[in-house]
PDB file of N, CA and C in Angstrom:
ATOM      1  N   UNK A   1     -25.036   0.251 -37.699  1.00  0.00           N
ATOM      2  CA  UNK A   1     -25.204  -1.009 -38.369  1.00  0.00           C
ATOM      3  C   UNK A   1     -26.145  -0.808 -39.552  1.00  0.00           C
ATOM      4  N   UNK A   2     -25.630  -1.334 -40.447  1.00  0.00           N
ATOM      5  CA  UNK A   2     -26.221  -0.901 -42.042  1.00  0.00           C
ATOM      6  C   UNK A   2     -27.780  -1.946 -41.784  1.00  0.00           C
ATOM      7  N   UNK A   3     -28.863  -1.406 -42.562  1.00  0.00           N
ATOM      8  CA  UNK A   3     -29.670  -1.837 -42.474  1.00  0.00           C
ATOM      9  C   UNK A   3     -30.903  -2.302 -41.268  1.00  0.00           C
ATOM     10  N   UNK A   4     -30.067  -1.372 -40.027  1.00  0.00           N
ATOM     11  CA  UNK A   4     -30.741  -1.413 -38.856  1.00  0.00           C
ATOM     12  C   UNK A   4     -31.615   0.254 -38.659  1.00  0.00           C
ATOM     13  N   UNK A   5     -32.786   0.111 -38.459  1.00  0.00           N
ATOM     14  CA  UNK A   5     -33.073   1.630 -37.843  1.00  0.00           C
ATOM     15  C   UNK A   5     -32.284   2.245 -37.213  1.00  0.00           C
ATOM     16  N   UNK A   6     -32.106   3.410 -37.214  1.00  0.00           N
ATOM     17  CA  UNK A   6     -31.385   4.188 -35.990  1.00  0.00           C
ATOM     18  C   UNK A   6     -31.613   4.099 -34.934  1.00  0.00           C
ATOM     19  N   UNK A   7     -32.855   3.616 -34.133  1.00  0.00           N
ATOM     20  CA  UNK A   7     -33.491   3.582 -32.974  1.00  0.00           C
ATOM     21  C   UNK A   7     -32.983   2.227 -32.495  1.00  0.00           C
ATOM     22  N   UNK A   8     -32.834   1.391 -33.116  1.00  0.00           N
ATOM     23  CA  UNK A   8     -32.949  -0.046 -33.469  1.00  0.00           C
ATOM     24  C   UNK A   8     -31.288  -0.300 -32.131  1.00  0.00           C
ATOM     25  N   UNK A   9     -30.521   0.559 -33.608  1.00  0.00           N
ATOM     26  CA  UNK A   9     -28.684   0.789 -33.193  1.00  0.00           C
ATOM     27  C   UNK A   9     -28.502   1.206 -32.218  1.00  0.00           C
ATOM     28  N   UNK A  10     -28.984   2.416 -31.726  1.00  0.00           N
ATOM     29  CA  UNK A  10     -28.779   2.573 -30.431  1.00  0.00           C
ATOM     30  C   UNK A  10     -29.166   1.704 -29.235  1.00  0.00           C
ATOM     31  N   UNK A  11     -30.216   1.471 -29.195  1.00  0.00           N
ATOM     32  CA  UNK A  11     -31.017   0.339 -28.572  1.00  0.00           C
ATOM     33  C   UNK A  11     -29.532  -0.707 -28.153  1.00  0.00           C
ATOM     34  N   UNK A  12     -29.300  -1.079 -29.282  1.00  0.00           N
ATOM     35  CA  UNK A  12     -27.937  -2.550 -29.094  1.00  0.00           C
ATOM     36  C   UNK A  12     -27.198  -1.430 -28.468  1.00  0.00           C
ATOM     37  N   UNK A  13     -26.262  -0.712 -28.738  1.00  0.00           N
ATOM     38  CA  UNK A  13     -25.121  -0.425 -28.092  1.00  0.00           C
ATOM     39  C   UNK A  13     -25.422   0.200 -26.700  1.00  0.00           C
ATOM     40  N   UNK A  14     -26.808   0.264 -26.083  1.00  0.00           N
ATOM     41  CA  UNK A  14     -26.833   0.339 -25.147  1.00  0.00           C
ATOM     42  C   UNK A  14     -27.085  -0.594 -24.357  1.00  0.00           C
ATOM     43  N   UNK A  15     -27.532  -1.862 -24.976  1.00  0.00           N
ATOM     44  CA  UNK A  15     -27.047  -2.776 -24.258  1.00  0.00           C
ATOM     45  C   UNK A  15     -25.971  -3.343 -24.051  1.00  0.00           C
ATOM     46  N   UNK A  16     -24.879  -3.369 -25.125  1.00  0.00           N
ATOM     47  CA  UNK A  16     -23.718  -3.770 -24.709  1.00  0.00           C
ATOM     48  C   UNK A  16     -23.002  -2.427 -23.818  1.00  0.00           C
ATOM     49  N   UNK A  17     -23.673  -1.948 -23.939  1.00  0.00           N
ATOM     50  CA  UNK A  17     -22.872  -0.178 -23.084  1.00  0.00           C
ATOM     51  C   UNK A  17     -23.077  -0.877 -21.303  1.00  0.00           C
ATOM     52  N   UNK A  18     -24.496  -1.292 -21.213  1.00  0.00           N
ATOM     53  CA  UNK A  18     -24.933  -1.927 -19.728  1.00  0.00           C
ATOM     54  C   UNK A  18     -24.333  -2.489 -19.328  1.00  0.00           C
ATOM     55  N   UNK A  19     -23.939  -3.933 -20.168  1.00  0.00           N
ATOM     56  CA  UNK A  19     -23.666  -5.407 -20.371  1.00  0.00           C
ATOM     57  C   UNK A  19     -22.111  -5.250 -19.482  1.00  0.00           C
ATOM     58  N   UNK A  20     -21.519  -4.126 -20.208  1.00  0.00           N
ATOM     59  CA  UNK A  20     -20.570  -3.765 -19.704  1.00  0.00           C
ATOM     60  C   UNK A  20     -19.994  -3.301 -18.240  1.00  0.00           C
ATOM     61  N   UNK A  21     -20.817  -2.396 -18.224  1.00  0.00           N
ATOM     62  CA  UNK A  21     -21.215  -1.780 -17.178  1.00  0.00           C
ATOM     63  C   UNK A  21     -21.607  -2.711 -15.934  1.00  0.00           C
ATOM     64  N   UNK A  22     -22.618  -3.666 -15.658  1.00  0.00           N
ATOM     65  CA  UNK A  22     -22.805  -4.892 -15.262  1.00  0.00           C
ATOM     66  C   UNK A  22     -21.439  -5.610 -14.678  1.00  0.00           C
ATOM     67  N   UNK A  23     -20.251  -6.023 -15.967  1.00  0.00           N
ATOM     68  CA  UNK A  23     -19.583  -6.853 -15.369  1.00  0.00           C
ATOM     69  C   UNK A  23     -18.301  -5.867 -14.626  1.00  0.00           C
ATOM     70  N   UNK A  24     -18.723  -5.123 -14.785  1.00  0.00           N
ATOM     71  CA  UNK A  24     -17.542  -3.751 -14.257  1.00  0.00           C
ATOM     72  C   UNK A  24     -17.912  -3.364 -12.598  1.00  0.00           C
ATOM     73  N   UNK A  25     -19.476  -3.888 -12.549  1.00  0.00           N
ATOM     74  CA  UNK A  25     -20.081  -3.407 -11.333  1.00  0.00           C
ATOM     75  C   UNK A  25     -19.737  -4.719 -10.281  1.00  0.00           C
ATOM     76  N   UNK A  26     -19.548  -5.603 -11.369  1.00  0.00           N
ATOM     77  CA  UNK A  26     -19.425  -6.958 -10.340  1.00  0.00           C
ATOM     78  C   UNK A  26     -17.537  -7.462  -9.771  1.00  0.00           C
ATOM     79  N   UNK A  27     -17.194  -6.546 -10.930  1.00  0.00           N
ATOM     80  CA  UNK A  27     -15.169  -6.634 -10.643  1.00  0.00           C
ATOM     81  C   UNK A  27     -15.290  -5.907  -9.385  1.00  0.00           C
ATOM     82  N   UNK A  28     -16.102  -5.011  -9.276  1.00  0.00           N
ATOM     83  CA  UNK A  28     -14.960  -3.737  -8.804  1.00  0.00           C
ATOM     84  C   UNK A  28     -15.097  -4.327  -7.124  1.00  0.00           C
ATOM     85  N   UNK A  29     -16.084  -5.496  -6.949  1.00  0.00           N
ATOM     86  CA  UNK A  29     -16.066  -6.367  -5.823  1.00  0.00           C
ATOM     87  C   UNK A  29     -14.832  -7.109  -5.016  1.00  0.00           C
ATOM     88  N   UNK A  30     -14.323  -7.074  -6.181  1.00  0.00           N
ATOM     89  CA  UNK A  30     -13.320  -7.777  -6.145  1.00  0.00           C
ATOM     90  C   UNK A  30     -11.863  -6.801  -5.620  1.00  0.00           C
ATOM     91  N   UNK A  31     -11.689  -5.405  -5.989  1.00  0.00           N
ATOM     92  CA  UNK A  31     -10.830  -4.423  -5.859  1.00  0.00           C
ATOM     93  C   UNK A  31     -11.569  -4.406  -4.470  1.00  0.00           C
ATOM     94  N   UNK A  32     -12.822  -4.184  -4.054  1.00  0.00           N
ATOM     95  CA  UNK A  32     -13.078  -3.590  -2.943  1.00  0.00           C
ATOM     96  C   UNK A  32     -12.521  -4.448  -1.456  1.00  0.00           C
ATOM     97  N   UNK A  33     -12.396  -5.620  -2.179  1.00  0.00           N
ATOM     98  CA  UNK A  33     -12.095  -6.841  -0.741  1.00  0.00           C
ATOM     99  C   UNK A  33     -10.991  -7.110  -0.731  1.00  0.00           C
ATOM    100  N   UNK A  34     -10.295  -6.615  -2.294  1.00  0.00           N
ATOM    101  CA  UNK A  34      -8.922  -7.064  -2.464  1.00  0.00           C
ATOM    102  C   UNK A  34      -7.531  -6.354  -1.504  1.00  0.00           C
ATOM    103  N   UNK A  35      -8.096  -4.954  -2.145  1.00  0.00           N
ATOM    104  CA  UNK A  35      -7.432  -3.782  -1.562  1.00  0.00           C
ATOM    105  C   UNK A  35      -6.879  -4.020  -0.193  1.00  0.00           C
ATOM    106  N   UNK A  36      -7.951  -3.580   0.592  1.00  0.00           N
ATOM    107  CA  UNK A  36      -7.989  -4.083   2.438  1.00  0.00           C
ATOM    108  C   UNK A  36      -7.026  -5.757   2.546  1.00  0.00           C
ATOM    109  N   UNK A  37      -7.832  -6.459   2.189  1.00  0.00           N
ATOM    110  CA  UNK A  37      -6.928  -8.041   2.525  1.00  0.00           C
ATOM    111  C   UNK A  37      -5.291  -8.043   2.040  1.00  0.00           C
ATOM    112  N   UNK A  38      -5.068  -7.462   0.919  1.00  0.00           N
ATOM    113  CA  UNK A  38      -3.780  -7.145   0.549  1.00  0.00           C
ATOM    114  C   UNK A  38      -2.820  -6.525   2.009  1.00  0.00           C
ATOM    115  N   UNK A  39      -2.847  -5.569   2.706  1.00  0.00           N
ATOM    116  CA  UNK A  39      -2.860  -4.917   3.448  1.00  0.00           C
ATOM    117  C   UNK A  39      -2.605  -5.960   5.017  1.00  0.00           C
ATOM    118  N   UNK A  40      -3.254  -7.007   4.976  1.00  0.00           N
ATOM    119  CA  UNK A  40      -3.176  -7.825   6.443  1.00  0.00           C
ATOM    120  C   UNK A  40      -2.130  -9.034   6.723  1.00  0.00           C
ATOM    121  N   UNK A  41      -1.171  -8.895   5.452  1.00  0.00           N
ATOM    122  CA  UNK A  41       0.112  -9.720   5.844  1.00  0.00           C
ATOM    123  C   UNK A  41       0.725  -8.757   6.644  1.00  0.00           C
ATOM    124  N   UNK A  42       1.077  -7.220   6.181  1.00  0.00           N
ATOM    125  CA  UNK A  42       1.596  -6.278   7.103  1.00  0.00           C
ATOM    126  C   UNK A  42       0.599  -5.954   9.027  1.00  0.00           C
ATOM    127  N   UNK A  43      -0.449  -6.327   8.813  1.00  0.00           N
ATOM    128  CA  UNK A  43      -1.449  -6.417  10.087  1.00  0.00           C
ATOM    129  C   UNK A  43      -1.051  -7.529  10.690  1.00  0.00           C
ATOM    130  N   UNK A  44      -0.798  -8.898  10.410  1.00  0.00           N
ATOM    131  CA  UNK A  44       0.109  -9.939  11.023  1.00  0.00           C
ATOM    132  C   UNK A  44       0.907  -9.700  11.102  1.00  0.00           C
ATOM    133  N   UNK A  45       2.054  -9.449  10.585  1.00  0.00           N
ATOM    134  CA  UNK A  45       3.335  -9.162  11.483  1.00  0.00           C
ATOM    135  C   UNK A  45       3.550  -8.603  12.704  1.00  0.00           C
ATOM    136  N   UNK A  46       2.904  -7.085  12.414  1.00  0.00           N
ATOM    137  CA  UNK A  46       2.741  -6.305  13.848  1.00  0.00           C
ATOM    138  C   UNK A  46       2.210  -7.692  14.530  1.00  0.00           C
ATOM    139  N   UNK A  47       1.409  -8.334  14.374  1.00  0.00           N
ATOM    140  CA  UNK A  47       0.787  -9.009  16.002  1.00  0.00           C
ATOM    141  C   UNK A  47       1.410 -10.350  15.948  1.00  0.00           C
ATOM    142  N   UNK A  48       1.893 -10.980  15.018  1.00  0.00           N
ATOM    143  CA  UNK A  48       2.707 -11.783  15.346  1.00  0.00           C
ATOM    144  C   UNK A  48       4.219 -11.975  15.739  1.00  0.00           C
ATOM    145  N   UNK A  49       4.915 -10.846  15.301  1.00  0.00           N
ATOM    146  CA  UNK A  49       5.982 -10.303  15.900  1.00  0.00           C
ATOM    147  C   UNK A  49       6.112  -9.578  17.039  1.00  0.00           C
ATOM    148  N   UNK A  50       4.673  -9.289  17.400  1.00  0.00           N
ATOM    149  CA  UNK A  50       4.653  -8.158  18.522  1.00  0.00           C
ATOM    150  C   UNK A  50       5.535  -7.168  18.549  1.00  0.00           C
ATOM    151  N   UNK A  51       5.553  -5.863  17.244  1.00  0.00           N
ATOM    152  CA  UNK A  51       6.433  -5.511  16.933  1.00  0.00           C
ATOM    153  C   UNK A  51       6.103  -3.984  16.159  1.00  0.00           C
ATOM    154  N   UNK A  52       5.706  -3.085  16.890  1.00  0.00           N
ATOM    155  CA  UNK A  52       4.884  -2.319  16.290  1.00  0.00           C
ATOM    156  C   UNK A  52       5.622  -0.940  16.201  1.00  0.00           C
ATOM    157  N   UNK A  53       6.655  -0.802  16.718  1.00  0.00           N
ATOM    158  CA  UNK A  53       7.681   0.250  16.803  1.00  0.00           C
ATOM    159  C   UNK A  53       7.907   1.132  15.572  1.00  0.00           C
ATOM    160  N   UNK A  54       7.724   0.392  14.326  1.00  0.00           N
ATOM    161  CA  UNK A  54       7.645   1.309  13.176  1.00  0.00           C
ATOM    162  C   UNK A  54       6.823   1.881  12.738  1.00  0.00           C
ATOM    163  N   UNK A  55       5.831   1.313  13.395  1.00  0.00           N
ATOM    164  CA  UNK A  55       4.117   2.080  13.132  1.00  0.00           C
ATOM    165  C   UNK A  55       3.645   3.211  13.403  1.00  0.00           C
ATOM    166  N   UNK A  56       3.433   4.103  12.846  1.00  0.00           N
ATOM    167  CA  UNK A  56       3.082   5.829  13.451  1.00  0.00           C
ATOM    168  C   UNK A  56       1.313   5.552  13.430  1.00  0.00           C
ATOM    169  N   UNK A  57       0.724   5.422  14.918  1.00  0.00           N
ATOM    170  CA  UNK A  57      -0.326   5.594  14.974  1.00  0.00           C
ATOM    171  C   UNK A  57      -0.764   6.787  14.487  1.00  0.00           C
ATOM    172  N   UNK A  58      -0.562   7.943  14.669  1.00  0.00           N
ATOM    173  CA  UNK A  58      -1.449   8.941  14.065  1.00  0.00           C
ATOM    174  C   UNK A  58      -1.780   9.104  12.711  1.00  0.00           C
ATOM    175  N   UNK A  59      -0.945   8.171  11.468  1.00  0.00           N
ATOM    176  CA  UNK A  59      -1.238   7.890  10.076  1.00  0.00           C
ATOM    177  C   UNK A  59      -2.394   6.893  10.040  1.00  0.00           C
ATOM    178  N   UNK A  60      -2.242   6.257  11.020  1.00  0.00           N
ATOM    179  CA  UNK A  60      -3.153   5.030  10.407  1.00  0.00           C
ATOM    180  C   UNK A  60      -4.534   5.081  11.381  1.00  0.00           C
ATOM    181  N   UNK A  61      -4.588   6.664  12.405  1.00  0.00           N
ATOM    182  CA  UNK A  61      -6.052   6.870  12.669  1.00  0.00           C
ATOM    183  C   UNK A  61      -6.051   7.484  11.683  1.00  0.00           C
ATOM    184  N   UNK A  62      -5.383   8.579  10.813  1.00  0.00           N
ATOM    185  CA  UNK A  62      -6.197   9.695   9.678  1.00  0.00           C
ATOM    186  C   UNK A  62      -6.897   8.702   9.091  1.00  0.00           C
ATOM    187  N   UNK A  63      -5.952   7.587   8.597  1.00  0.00           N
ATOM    188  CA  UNK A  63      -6.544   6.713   7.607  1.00  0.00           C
ATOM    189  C   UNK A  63      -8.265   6.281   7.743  1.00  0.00           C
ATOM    190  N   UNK A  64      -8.219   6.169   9.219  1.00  0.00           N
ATOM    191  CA  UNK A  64      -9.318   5.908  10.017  1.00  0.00           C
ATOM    192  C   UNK A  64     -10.698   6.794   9.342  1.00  0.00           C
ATOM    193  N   UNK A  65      -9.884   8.228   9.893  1.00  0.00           N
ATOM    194  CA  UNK A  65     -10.763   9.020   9.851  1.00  0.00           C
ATOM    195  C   UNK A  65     -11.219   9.566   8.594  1.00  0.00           C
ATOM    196  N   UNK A  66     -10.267   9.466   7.779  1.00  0.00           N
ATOM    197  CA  UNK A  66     -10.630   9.861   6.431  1.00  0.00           C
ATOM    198  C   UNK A  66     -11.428   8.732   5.508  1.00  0.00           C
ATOM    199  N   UNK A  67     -11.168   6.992   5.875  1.00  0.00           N
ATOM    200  CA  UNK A  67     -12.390   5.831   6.032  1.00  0.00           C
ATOM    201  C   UNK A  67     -13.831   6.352   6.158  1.00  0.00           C
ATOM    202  N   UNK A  68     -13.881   7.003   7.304  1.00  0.00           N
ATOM    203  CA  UNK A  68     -15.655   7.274   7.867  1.00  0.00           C
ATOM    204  C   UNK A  68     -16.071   8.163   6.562  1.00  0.00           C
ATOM    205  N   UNK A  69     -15.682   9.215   6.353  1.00  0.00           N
ATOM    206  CA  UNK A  69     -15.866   9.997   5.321  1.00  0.00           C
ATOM    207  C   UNK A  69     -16.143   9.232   4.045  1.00  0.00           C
ATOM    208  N   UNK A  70     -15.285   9.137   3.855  1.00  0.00           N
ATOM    209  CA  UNK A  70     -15.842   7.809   2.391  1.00  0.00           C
ATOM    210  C   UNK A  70     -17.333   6.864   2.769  1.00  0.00           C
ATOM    211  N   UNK A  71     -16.892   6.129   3.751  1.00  0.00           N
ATOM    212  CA  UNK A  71     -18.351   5.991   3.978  1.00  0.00           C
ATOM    213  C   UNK A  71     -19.559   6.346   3.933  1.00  0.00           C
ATOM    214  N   UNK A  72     -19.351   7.738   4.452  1.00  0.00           N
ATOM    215  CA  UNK A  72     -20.610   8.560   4.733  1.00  0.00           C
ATOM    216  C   UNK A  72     -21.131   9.040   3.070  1.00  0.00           C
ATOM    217  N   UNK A  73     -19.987   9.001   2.182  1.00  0.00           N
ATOM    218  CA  UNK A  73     -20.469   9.496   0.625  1.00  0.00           C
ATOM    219  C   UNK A  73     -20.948   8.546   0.128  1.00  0.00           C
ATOM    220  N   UNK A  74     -20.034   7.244  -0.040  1.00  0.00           N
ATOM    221  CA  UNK A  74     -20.331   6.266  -0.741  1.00  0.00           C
ATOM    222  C   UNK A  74     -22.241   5.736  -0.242  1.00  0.00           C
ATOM    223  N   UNK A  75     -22.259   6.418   1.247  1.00  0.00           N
ATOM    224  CA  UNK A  75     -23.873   5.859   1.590  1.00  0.00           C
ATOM    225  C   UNK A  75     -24.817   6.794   0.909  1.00  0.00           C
ATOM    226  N   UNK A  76     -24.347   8.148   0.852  1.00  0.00           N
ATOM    227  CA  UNK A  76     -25.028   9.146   0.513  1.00  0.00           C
ATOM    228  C   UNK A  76     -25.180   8.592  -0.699  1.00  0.00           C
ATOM    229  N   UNK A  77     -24.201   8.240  -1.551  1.00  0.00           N
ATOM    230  CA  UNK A  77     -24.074   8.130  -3.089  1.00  0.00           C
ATOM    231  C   UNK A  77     -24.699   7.078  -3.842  1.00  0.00           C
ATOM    232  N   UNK A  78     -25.356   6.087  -2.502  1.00  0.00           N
ATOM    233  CA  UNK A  78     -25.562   4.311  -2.465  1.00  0.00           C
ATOM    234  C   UNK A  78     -24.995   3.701  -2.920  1.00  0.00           C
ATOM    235  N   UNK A  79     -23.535   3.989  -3.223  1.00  0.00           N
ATOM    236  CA  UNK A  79     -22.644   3.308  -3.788  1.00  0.00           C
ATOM    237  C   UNK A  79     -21.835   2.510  -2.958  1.00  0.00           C
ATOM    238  N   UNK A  80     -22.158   0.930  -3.167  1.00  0.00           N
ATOM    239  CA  UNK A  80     -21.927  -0.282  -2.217  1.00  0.00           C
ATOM    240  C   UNK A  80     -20.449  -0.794  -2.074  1.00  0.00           C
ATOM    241  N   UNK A  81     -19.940  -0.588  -3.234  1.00  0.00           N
ATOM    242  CA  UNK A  81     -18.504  -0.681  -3.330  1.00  0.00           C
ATOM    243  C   UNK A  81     -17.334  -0.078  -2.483  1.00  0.00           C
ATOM    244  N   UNK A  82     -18.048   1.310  -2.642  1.00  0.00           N
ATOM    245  CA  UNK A  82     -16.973   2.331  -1.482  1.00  0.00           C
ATOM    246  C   UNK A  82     -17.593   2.423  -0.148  1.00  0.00           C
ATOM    247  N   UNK A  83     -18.662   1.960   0.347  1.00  0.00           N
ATOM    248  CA  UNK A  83     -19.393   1.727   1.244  1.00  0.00           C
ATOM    249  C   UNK A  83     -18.038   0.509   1.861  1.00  0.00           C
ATOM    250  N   UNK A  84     -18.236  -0.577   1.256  1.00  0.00           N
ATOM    251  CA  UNK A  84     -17.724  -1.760   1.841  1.00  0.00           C
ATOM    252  C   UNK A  84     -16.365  -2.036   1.822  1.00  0.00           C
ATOM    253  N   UNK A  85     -15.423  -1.217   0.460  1.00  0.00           N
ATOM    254  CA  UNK A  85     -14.154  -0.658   1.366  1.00  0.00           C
ATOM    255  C   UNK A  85     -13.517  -0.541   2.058  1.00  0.00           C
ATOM    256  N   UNK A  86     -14.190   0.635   2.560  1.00  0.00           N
ATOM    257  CA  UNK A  86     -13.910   1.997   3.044  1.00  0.00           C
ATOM    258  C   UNK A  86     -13.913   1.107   4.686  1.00  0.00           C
ATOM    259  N   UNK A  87     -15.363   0.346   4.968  1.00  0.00           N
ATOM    260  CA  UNK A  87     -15.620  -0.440   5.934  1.00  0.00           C
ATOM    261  C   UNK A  87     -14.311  -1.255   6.777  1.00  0.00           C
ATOM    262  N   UNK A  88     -13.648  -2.300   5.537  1.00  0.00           N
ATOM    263  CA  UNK A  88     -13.266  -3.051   5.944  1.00  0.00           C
ATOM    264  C   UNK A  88     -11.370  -2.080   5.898  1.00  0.00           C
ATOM    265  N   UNK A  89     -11.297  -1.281   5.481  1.00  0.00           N
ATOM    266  CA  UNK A  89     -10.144  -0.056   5.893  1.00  0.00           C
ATOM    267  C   UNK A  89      -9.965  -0.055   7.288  1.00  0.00           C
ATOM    268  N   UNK A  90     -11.178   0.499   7.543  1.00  0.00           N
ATOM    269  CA  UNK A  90     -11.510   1.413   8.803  1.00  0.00           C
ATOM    270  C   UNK A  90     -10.935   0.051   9.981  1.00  0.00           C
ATOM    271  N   UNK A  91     -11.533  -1.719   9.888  1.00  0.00           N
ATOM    272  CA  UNK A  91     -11.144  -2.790  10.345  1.00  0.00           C
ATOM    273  C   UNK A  91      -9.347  -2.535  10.394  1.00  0.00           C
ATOM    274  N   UNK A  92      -8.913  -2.610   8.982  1.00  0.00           N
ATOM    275  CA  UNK A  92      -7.538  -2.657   9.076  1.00  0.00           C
ATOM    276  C   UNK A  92      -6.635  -1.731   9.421  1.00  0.00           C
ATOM    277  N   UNK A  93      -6.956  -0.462   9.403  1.00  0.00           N
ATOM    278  CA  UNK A  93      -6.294   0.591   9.805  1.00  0.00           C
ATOM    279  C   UNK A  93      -6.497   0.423  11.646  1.00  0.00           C
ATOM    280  N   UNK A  94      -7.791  -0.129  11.915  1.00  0.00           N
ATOM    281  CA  UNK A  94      -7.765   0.286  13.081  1.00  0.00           C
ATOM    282  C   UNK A  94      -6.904  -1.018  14.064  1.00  0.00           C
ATOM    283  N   UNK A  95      -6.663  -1.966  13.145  1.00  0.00           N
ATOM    284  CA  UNK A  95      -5.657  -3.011  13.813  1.00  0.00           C
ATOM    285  C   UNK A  95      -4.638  -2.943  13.674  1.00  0.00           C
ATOM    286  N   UNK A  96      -3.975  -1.692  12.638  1.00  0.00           N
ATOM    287  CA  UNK A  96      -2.765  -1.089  12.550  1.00  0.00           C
ATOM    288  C   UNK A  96      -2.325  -0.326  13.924  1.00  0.00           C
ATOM    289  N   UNK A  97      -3.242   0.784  13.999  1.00  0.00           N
ATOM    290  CA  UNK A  97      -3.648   1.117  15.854  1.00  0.00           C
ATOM    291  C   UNK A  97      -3.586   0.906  16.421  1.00  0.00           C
ATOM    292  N   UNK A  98      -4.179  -0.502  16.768  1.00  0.00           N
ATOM    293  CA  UNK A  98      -4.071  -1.419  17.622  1.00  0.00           C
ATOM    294  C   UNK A  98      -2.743  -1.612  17.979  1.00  0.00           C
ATOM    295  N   UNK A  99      -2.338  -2.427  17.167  1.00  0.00           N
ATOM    296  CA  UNK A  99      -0.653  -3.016  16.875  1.00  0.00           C
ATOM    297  C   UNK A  99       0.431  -2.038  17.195  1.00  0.00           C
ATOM    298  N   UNK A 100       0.100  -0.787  17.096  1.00  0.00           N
ATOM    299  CA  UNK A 100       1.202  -0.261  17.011  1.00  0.00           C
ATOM    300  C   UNK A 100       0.875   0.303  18.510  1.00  0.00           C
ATOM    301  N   UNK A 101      -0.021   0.471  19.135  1.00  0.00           N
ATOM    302  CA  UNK A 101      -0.483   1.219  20.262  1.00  0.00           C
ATOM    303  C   UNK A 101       0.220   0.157  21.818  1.00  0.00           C
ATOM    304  N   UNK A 102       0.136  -1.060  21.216  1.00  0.00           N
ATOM    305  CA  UNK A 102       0.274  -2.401  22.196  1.00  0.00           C
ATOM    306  C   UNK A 102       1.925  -2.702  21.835  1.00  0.00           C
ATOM    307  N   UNK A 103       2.686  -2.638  20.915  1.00  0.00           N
ATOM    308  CA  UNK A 103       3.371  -3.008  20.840  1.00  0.00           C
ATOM    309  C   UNK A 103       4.628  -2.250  20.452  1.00  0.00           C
ATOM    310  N   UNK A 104       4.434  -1.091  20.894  1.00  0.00           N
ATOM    311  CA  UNK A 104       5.676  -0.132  20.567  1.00  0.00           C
ATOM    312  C   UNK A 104       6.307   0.315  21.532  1.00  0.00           C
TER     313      UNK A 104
END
């Protein structure tokens, strides 16, 4: 920016660099709860159809298991997003399990 210090310029574009950053930190809330809930019209059926015959439990423990893992980084990483995920995965995969374990 003409007539701004150099120190000045950077200064701004790192705040809009944040600013950014900020509302990117607050979406990705939204992917994190979205993801999983997307996922539980197929988790109702199994239990409202009682109908789980197409379900291959052993995909949807990996899913499980490969969940904890993410967890364990995203905690390492303190990153709350894949923390809370990964969490509510581990919920839906494991009622995939469920469903398919009871009803096949």
């Amino acid at each position: 920016m003409e007539g701004m210090p150099q120190g000045q310029h950077e200064l701004s574009r790192a705040k809009k660099h944040t600013h950014r950053f900020r509302v990117v930190d607050k979406l990705i809330y939204v992917a994190a709860i979205g993801s999983p809930v997307a996922t539980l019209p197929q988790v109702a059926k199994v239990f409202f159809e009682k109908n789980g015959s197409s379900i291959e439990p052993i995909t949807w423990a990996t899913f499980i298991f490969l969940n904890i893992f993410w967890i364990f980084y995203g905690a390492l990483h303190r990153d709350k997003p894949i923390v809370l995920t990964n969490i509510l995965w581990v919920l839906v995969n494991a009622s995939m399990v469920l469903g398919a374990l009871l009803y096949s």
